[in-house]
Protein backbone atom coordinates (compact mmCIF):
# COMPACT_ATOMS: atom_id res chain seq x y z
CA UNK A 1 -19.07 -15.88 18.18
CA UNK A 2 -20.45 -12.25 18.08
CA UNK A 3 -22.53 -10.64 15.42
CA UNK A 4 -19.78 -9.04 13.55
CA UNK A 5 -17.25 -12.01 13.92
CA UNK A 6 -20.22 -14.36 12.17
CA UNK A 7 -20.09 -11.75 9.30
CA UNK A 8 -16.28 -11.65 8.99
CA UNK A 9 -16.27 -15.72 8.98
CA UNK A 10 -18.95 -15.55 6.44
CA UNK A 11 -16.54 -13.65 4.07
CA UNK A 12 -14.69 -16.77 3.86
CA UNK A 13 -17.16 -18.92 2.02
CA UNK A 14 -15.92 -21.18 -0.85
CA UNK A 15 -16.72 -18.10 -3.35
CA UNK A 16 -14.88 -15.68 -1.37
CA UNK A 17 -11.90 -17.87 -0.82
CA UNK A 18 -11.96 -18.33 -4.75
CA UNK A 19 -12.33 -14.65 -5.57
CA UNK A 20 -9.34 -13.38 -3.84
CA UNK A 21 -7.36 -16.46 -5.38
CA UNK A 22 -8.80 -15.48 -8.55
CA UNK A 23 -7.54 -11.75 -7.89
CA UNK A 24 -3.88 -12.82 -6.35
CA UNK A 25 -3.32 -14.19 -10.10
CA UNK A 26 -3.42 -10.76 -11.80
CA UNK A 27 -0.16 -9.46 -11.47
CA UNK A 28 3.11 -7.92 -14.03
CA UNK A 29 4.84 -5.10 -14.13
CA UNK A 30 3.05 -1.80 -15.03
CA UNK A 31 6.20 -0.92 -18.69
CA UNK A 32 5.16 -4.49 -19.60
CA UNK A 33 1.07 -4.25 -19.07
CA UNK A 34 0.66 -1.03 -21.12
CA UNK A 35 1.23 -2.35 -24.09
CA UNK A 36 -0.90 -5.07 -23.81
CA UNK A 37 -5.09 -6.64 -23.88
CA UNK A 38 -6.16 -7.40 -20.85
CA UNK A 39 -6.03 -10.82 -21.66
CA UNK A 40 -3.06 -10.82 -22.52
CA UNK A 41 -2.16 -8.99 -19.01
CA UNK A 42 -3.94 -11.47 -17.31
CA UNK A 43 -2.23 -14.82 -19.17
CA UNK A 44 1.00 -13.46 -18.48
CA UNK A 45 0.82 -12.54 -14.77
CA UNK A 46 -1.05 -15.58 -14.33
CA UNK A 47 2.38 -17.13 -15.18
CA UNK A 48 4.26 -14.93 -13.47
CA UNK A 49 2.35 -15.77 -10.00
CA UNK A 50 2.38 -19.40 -10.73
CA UNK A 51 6.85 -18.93 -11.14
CA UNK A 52 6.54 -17.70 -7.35
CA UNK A 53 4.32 -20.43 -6.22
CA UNK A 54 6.32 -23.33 -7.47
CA UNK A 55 9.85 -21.51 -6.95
CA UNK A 56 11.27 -24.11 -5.28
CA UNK A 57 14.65 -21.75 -3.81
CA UNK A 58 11.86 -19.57 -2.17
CA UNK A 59 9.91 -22.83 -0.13
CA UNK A 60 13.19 -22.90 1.36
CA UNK A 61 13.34 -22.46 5.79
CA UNK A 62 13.82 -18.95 6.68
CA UNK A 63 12.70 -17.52 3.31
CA UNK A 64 9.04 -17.15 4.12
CA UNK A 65 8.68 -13.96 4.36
CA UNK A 66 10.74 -13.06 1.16
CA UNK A 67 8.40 -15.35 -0.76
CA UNK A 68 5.12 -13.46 0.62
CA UNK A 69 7.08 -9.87 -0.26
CA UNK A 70 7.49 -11.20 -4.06
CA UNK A 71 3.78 -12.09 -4.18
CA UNK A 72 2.86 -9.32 -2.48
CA UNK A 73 4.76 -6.82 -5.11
CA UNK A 74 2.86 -8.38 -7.69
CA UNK A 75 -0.37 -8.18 -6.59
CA UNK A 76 0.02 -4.47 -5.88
CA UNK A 77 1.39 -3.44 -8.84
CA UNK A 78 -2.16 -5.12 -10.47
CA UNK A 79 -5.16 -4.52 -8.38
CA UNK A 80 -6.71 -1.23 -8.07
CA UNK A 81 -7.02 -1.41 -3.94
CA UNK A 82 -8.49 1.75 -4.27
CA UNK A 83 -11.13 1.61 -6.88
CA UNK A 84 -12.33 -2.52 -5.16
CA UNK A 85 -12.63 -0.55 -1.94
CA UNK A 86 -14.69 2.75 -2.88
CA UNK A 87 -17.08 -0.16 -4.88
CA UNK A 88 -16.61 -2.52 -1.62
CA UNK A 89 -17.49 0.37 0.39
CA UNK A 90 -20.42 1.84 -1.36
CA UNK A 91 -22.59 5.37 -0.80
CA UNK A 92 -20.52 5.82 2.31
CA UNK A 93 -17.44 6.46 0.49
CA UNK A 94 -18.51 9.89 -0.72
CA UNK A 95 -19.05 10.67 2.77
CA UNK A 96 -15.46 10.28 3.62
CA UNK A 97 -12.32 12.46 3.46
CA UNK A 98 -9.13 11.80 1.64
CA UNK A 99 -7.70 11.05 4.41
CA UNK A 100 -10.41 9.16 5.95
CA UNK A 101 -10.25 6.93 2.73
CA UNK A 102 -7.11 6.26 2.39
CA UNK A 103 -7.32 5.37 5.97
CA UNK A 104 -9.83 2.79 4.78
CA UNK A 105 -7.96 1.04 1.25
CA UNK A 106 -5.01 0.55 3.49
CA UNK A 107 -6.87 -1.24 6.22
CA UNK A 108 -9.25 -3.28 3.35
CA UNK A 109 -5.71 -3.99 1.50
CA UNK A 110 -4.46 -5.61 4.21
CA UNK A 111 -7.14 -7.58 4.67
CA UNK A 112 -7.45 -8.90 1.76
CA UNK A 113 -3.56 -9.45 1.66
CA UNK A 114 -3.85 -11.58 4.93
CA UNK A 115 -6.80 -13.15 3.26
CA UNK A 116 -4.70 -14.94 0.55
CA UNK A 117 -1.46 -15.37 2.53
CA UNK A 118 -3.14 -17.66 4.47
CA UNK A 119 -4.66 -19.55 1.11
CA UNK A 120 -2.72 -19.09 -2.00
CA UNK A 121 0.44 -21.01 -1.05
CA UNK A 122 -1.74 -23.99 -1.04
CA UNK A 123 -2.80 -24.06 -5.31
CA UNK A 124 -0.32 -25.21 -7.06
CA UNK A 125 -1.93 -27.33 -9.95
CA UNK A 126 -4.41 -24.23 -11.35
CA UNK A 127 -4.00 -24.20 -14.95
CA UNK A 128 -6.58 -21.21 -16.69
CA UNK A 129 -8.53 -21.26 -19.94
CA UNK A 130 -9.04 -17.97 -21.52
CA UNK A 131 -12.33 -17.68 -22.92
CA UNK A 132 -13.30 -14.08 -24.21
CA UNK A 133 -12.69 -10.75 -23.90
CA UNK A 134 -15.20 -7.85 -23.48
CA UNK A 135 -13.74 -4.16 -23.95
CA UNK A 136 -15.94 -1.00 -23.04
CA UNK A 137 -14.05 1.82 -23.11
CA UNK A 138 -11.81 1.73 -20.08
CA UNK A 139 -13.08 -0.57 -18.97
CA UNK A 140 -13.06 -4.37 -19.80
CA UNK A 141 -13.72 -7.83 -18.48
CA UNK A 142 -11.92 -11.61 -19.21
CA UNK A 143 -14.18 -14.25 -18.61
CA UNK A 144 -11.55 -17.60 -17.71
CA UNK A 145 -12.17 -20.75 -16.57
CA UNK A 146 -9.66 -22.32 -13.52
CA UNK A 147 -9.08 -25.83 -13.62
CA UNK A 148 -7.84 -27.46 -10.67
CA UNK A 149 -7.73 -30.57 -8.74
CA UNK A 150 -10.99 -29.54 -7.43
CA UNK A 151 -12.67 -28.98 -10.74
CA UNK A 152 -13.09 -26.05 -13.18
CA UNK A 153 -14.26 -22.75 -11.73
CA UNK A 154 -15.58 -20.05 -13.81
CA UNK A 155 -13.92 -16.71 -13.48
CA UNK A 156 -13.72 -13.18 -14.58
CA UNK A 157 -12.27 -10.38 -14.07
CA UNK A 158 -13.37 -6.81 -14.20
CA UNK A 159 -10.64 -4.23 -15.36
CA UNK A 160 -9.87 -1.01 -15.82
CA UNK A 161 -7.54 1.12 -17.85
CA UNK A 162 -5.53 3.43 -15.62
CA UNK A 163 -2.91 5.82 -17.16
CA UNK A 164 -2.80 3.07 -19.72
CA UNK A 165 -2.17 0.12 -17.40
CA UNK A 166 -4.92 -2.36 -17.09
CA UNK A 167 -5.68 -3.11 -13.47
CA UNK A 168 -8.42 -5.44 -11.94
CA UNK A 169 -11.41 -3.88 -9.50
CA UNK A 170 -13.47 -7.28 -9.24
CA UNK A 171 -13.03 -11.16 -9.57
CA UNK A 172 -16.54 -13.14 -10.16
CA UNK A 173 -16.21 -16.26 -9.39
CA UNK A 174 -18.81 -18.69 -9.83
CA UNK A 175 -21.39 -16.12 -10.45
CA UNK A 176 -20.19 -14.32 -7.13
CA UNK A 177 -18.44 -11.07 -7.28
CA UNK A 178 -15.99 -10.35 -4.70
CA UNK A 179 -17.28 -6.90 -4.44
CA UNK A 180 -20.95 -7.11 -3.95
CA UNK A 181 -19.67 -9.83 -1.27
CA UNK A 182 -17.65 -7.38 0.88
CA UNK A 183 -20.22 -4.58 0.12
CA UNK A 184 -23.11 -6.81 1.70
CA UNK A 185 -20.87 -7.42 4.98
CA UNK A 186 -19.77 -3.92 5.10
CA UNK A 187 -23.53 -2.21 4.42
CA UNK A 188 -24.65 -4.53 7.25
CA UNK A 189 -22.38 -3.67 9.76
CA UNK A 190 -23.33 -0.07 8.82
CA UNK A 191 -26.59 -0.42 9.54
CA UNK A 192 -26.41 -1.92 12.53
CA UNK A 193 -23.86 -0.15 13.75
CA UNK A 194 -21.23 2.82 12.71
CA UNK A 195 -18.70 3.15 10.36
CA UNK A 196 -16.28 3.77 13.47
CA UNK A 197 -17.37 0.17 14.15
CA UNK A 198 -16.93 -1.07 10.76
CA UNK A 199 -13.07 0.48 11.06
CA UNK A 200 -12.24 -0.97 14.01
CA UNK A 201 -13.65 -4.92 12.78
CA UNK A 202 -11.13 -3.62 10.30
CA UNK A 203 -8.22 -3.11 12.55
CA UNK A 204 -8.66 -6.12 14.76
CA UNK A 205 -8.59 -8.44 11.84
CA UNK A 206 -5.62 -7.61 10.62
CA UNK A 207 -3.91 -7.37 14.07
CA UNK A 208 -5.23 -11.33 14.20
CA UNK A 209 -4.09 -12.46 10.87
CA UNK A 210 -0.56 -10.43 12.05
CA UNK A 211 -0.69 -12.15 14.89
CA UNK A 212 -1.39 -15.45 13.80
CA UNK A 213 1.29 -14.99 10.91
CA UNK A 214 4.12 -13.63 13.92
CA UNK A 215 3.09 -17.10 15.56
């Protein structure tokens, strides 16, 4: 395994893993989230993720890829790909174009899609306390508690108020934020490398998990 493969299966640590299944739970639809707390955005997507998990028409042969769409949906119309990658991403982001960056949340977004198509499927018995609530502004963050099968996992999520919607730019889990995890694989291959390099680590990821998906 190569340097920047090592780094890439490093991303999927126990903490990782449980940060982007943290994240995939944070979903709604944007009319019914303005009204609402964050926590209250986050208990009822929560619930709405969980319907499309244990939806029992959509396990069904030959409606795979319907089933991933529906998640999918969701989880766009809640996380702020852009903001988690220019925080992912760090200092280099100002260095980038418009173009050049949306170049990159596309690529990260489909990463981290793959990332919990391959994972999320497999939770079915999550159940979440909510715990508190911290508001600042624009910014807020629920601090939750997963319990599962496999024992209770501390959670929160960072959020932020766009155009009145609340929508989520980092999952800690277990003391780990998902951010500060990608950032440290990302500033690494920078330094050692390019951001050309980092790009195309990028792009042959998500050709695998396509390919591995397709197969």
């Amino acid at each position: 395994m190569g340097h920047r493969d090592a780094l890439w299966a490093r991303m999927n640590s126990r903490a990782l893993v449980g940060g982007i299944l943290a994240v995939v739970v944070l979903t709604g639809e944007a009319l019914v989230m303005a009204a609402q707390t964050p926590t209250d955005a986050v208990r009822t997507t929560f619930e709405k993720v969980v319907h499309v998990v244990k939806d029992q028409d959509l396990k069904q042969p030959g409606r795979e890829q319907e089933r991933l769409n529906r998640l999918e949906q969701a989880i766009g119309e809640r996380i702020s790909y852009r903001e988690l990658a220019k925080r992912s991403l760090g200092a280099k982001w100002k260095e980038l174009s418009e173009k050049e960056r949306q170049e990159f949340v596309g690529l990260f977004a489909q990463l981290l899609r793959d990332v919990y198509a391959n994972r999320i499927f497999q939770y079915t018995d999550e159940q979440v306390e909510y715990l508190n609530e911290r508001l600042d502004g624009d910014y807020a963050e629920v601090k939750t508690n997963l319990r599962g099968s496999k024992g209770d996992v501390p959670v929160s999520y960072r959020m932020i108020n766009q155009s009145g919607v609340w929508r989520v730019y980092d999952v800690v889990v277990d003391g780990v934020s998902t951010v500060s995890n990608y950032r440290g694989q990302f500033t690494k291959i920078l330094q050692t490398s390019s951001y050309e390099t980092l790009l195309e680590s990028l792009r042959k990821k998500t050709l695998q998990n396509g390919q591995d998906k397709a197969g």
